[in-house]
C-alpha atoms as a PDB file:
ATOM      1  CA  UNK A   1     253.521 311.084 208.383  1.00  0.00           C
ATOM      2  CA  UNK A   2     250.840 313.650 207.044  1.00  0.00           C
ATOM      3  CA  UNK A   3     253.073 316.103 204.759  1.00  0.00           C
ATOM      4  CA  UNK A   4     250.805 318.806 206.671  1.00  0.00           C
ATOM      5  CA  UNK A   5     252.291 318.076 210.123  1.00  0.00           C
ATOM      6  CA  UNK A   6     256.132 316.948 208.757  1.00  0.00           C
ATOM      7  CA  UNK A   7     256.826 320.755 209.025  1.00  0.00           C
ATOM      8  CA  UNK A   8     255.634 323.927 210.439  1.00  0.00           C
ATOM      9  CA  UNK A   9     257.518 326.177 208.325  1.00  0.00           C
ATOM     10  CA  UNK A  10     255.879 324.850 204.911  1.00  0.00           C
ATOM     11  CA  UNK A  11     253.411 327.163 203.484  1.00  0.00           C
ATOM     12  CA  UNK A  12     249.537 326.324 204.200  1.00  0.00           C
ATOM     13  CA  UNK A  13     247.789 324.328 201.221  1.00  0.00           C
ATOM     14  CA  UNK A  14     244.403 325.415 200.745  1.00  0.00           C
ATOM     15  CA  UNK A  15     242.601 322.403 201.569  1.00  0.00           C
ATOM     16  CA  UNK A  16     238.799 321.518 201.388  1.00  0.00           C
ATOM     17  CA  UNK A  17     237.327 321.368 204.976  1.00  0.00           C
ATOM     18  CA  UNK A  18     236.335 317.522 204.469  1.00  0.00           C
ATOM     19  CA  UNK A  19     239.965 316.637 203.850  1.00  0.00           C
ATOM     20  CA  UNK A  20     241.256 318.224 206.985  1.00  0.00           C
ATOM     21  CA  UNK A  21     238.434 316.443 208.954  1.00  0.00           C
ATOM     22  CA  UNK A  22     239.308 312.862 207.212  1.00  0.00           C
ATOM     23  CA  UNK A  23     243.039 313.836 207.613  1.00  0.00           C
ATOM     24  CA  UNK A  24     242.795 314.112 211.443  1.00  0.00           C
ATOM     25  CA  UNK A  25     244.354 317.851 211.223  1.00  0.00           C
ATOM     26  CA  UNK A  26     240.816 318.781 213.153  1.00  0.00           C
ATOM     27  CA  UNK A  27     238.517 316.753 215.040  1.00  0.00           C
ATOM     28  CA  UNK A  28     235.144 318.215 215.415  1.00  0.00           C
ATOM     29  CA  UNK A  29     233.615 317.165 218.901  1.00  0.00           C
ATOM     30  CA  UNK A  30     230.238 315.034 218.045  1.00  0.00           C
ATOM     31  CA  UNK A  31     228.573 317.129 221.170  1.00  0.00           C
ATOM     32  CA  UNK A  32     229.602 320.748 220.914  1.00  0.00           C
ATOM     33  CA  UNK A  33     230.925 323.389 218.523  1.00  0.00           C
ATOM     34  CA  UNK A  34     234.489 322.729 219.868  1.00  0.00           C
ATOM     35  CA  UNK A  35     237.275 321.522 217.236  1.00  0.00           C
ATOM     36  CA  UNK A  36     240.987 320.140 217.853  1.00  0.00           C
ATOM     37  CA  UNK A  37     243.296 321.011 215.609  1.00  0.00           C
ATOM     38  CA  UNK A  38     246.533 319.689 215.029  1.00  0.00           C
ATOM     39  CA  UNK A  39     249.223 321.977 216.793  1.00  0.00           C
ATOM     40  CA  UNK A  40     251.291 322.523 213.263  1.00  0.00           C
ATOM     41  CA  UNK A  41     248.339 323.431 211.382  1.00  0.00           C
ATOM     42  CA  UNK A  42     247.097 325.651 214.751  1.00  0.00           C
ATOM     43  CA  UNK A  43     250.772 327.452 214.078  1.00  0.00           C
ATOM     44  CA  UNK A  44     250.697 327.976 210.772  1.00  0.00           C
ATOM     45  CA  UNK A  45     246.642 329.518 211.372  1.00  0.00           C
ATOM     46  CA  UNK A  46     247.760 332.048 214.206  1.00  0.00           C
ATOM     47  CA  UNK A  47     251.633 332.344 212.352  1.00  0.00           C
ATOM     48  CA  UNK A  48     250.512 335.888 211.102  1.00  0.00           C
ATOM     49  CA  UNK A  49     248.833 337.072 213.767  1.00  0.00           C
ATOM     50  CA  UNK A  50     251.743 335.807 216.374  1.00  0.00           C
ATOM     51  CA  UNK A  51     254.533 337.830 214.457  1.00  0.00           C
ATOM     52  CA  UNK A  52     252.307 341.151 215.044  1.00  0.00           C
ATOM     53  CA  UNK A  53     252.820 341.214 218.872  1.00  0.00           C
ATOM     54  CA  UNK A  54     255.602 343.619 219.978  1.00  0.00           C
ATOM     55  CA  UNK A  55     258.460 341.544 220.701  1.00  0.00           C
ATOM     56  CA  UNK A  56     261.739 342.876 222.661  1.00  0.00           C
ATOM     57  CA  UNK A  57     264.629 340.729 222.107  1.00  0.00           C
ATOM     58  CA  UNK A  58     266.889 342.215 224.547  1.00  0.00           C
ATOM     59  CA  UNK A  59     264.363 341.370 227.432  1.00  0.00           C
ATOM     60  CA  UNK A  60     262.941 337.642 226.320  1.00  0.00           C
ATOM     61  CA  UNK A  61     266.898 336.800 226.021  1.00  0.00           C
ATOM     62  CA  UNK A  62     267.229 338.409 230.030  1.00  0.00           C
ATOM     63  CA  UNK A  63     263.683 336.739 230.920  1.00  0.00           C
ATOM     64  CA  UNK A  64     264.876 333.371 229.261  1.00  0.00           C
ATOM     65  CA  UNK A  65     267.995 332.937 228.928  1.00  0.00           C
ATOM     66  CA  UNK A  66     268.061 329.227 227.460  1.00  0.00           C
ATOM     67  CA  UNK A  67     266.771 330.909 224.280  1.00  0.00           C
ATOM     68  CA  UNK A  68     269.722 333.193 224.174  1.00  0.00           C
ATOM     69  CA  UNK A  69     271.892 329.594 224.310  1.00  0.00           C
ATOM     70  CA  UNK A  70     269.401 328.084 221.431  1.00  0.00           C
ATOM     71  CA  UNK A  71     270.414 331.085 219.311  1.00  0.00           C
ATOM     72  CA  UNK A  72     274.086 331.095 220.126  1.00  0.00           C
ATOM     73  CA  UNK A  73     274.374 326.889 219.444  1.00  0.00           C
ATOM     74  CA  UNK A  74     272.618 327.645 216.372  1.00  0.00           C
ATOM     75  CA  UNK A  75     269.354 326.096 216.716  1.00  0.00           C
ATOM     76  CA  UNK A  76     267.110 328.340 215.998  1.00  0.00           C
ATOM     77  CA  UNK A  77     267.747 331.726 213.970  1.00  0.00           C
ATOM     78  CA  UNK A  78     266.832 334.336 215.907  1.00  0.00           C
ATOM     79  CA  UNK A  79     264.420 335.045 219.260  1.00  0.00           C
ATOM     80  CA  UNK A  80     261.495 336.381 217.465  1.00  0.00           C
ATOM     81  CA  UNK A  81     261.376 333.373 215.270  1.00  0.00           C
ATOM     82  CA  UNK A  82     261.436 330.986 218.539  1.00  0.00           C
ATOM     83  CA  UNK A  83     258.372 333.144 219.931  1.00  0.00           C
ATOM     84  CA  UNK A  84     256.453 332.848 216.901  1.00  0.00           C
ATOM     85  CA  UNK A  85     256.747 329.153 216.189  1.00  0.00           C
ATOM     86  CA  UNK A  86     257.303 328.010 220.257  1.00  0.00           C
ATOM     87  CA  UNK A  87     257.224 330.876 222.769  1.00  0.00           C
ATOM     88  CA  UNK A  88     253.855 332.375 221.939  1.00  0.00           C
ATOM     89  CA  UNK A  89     252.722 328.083 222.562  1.00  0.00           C
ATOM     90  CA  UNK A  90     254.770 327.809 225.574  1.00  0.00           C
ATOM     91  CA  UNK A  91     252.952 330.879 227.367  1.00  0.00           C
ATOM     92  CA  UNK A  92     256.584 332.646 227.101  1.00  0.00           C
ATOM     93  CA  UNK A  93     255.695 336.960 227.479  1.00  0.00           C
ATOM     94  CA  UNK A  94     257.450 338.854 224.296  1.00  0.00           C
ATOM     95  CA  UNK A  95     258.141 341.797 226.337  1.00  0.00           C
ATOM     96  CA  UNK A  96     257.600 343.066 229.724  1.00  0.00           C
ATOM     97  CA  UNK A  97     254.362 343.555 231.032  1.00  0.00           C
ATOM     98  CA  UNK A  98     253.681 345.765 234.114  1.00  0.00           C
ATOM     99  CA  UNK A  99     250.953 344.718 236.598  1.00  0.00           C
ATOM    100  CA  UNK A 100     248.189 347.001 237.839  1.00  0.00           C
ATOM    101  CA  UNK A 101     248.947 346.126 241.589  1.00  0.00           C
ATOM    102  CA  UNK A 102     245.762 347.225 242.840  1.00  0.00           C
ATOM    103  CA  UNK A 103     243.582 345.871 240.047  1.00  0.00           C
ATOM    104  CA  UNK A 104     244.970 342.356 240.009  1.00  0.00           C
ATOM    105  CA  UNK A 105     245.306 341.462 243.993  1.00  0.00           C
ATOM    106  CA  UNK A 106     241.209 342.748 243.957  1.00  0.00           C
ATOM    107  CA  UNK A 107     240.764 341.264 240.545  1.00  0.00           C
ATOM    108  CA  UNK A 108     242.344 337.703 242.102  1.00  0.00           C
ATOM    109  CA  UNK A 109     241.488 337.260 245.405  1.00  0.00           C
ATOM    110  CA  UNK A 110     243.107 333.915 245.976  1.00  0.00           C
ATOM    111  CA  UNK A 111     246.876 335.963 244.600  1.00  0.00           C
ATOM    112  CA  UNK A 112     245.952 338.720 247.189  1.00  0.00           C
ATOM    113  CA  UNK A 113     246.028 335.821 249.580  1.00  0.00           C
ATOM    114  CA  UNK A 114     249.007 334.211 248.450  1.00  0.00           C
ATOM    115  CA  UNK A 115     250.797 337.861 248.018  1.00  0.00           C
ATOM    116  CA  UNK A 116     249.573 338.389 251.789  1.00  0.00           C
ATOM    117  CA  UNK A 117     250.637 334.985 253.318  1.00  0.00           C
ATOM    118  CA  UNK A 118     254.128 335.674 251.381  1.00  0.00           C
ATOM    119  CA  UNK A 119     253.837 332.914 248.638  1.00  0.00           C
ATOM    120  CA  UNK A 120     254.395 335.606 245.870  1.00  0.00           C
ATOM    121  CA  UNK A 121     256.315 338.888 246.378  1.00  0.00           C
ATOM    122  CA  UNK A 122     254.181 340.949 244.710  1.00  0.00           C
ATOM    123  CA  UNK A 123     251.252 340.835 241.801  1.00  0.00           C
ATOM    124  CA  UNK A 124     253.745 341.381 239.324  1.00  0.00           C
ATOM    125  CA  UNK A 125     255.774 338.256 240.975  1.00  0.00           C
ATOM    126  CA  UNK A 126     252.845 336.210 240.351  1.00  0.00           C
ATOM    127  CA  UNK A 127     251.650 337.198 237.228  1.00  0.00           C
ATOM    128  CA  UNK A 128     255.459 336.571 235.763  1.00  0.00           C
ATOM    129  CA  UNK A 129     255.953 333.332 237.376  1.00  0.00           C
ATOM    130  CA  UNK A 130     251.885 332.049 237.322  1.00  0.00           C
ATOM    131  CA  UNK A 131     249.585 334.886 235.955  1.00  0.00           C
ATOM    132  CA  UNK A 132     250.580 334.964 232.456  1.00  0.00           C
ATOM    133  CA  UNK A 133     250.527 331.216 231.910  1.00  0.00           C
ATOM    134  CA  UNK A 134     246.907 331.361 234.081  1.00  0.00           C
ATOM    135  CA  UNK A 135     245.747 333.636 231.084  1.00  0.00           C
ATOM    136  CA  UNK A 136     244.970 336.360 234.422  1.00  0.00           C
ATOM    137  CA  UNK A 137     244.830 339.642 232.910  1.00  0.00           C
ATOM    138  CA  UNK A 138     247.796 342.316 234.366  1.00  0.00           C
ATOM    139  CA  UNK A 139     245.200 345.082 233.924  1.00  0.00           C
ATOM    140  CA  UNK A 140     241.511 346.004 233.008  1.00  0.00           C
ATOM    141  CA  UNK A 141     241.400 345.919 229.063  1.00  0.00           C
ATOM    142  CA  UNK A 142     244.939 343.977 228.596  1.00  0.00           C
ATOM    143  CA  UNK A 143     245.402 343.136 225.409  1.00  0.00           C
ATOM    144  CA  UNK A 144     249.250 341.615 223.895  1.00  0.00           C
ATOM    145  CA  UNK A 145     250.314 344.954 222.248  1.00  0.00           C
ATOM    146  CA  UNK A 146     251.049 344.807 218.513  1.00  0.00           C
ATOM    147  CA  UNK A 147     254.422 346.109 216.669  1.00  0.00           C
ATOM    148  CA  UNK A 148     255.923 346.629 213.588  1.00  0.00           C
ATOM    149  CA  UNK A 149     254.936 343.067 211.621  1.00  0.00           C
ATOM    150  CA  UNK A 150     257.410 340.852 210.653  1.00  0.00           C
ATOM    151  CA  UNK A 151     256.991 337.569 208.650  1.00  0.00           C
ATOM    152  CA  UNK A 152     259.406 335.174 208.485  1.00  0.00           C
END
């Protein structure tokens, strides 16, 4: 296995562009300006950035509580380490974000709809439960709000 991808914690090697292209840790496309990456290498890229976002503990262990179980069995450390190197990936929300009611059902038609024909509660139902995971904005000008940084 490529030492780059055997683990995501391992510090970033500096590593000529042409060896990351031969190494199949990105694939340029041959038709646009679009790249894959490898997910590990994608992780380690964003790591920084990730572990800027606010993060509330208290509420991601009420929101998911099979993170509070990984933490208590001991497998991973903490919940703001399983957001930065999974939750962030899995479209998981660090902290609760409140839904501009108004904004969203005339932002999203089709949720106004579903809110109307009872499929959802509410806009804040369906941006929990769909929205977020959609990439559907909660409000005009949402943005993940940073905190204190923490590295790992």
């Amino acid at each position: 296995m490529n030492e780059m991808r055997s683990s995501p914690d391992r510090a970033l090697p500096v590593t000529p562009f042409g060896s990351l292209i031969s190494r199949r840790i990105l694939i340029p496309s041959e038709r646009t300006n679009l790249v894959a990456i490898d997910k590990y290498f994608l992780v380690q890229l964003l790591g920084a950035h990730v572990s800027r976002i606010r993060f509330d503990e208290g509420w991601y262990f009420w929101k998911y509580p099979d993170i509070m179980k990984a933490v208590e069995d001991g497998k991973v450390d903490t919940a703001r380490d399983h957001y930065i190197a999974d939750g962030y990936y899995e479209h998981r929300m660090p902290y609760q974000i409140t839904v501009d009611e108004g904004w969203y059902l005339h932002q999203y038609p089709d949720v106004s709809a579903a809110v109307q024909r009872t499929e959802f509660e509410s806009a804040q139902m369906h941006f929990e439960t769909a929205g977020f995971r959609e990439g559907r904005d909660p409000y005009a000008g949402f943005s993940l709000e940073y905190g204190e940084p923490q590295y790992a």
